[in-house]
C-alpha atoms as a PDB file:
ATOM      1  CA  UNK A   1     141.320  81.494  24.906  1.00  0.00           C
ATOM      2  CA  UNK A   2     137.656  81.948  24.826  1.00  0.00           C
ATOM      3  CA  UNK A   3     135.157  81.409  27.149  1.00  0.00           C
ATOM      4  CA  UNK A   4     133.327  77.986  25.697  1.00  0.00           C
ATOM      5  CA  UNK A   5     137.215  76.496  26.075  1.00  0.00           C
ATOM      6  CA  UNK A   6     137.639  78.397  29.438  1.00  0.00           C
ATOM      7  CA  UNK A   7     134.453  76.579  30.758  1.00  0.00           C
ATOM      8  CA  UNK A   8     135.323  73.142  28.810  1.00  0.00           C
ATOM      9  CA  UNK A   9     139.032  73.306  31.078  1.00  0.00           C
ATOM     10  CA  UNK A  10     137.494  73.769  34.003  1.00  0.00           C
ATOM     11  CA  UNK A  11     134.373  70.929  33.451  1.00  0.00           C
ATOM     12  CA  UNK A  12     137.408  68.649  32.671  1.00  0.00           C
ATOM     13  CA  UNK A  13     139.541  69.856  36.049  1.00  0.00           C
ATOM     14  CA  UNK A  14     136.451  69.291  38.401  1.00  0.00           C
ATOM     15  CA  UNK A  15     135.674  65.975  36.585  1.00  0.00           C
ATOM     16  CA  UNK A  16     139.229  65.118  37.635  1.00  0.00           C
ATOM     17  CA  UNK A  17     138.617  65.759  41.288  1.00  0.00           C
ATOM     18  CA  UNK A  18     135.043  64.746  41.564  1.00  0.00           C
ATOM     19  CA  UNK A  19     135.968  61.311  40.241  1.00  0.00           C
ATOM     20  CA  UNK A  20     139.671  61.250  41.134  1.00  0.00           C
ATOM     21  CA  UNK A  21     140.720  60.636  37.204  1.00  0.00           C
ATOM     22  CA  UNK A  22     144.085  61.443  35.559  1.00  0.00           C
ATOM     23  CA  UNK A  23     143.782  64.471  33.568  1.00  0.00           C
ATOM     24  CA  UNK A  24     146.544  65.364  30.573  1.00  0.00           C
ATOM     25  CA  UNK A  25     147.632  68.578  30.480  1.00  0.00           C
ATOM     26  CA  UNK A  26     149.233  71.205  28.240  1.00  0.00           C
ATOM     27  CA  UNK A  27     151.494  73.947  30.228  1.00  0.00           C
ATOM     28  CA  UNK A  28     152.518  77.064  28.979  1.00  0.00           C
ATOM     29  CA  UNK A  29     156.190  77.691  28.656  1.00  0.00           C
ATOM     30  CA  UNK A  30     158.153  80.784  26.740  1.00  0.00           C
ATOM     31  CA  UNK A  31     159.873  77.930  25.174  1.00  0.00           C
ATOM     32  CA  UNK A  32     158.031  74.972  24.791  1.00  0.00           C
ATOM     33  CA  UNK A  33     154.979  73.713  25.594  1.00  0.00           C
ATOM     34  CA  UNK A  34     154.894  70.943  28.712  1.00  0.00           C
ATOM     35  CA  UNK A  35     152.889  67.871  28.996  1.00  0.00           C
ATOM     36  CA  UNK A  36     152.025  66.649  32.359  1.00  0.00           C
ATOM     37  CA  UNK A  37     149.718  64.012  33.845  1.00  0.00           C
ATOM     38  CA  UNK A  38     147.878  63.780  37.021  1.00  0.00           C
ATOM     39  CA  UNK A  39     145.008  63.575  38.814  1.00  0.00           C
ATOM     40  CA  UNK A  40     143.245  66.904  40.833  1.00  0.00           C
ATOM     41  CA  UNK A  41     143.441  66.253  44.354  1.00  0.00           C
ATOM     42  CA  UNK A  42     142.577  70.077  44.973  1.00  0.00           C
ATOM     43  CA  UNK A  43     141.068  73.618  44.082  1.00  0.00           C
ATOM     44  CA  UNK A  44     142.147  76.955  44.907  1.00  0.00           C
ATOM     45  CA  UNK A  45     139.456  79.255  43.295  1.00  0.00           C
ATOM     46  CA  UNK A  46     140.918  82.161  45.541  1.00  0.00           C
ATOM     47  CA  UNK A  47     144.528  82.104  43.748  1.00  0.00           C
ATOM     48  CA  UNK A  48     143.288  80.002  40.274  1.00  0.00           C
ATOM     49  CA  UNK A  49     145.123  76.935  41.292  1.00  0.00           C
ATOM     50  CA  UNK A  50     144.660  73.218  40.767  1.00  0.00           C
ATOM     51  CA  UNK A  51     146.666  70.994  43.284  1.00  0.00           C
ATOM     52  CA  UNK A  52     147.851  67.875  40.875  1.00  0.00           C
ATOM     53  CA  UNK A  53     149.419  64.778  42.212  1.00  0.00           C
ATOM     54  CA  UNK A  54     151.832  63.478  39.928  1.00  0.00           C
ATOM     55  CA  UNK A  55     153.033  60.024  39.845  1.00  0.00           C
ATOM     56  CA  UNK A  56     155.324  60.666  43.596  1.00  0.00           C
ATOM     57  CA  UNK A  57     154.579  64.266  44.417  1.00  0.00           C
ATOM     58  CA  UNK A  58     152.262  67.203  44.220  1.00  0.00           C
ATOM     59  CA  UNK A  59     152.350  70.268  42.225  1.00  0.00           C
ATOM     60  CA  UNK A  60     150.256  73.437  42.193  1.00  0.00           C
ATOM     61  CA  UNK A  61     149.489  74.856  38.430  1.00  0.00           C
ATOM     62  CA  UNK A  62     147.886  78.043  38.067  1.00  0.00           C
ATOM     63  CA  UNK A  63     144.785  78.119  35.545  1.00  0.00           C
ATOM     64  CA  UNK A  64     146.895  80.856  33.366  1.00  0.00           C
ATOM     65  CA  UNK A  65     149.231  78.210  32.398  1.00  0.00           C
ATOM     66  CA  UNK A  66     147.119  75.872  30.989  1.00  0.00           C
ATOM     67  CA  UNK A  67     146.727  75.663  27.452  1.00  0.00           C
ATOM     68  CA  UNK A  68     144.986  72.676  26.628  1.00  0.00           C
ATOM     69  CA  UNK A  69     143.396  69.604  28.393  1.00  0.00           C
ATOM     70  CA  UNK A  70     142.396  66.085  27.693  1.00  0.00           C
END
C-alpha cells in the first residue's frame, strides 16, 4: 500500500470514531479476503489497533490487516 491510501484508511477509521459511523472493511486473509462492518469505538496507536464493535461484540483488528475501506 502506499502512503496517500495509508493516510486515506486512517482519515476514514478516525471519521468512524469521531462521529461513531459504521465503517466497511476489507481484512486480509491467506485465503480469502473478509468483509466486516462496524463502527470504531477505539484506537490503539501503541500496538496499530482499531477496537470495532460489531453488531453484538467487539473485535480488535490490527492496521496490517486491512486492505481496503469504505
Amino acid at each position: 500500500m502506499d502512503d496517500q491510501e495509508i493516510q486515506r484508511i486512517s482519515e476514514v477509521l478516525v471519521d468512524s470514531y469521531n462521529r461513531s459511523s459504521t465503517v466497511d472493511l476489507i481484512l486480509f486473509n491467506p485465503f480469502f479476503e473478509e468483509p466486516i462492518s462496524g463502527v470504531v469505538v477505539g484506537l490503539n496507536s501503541a500496538r496499530y489497533e482499531i477496537k470495532l464493535m460489531l453488531e453484538d461484540e467487539f473485535r480488535w483488528v490490527s492496521l496490517a490487516e486491512i486492505v481496503s475501506v469504505n
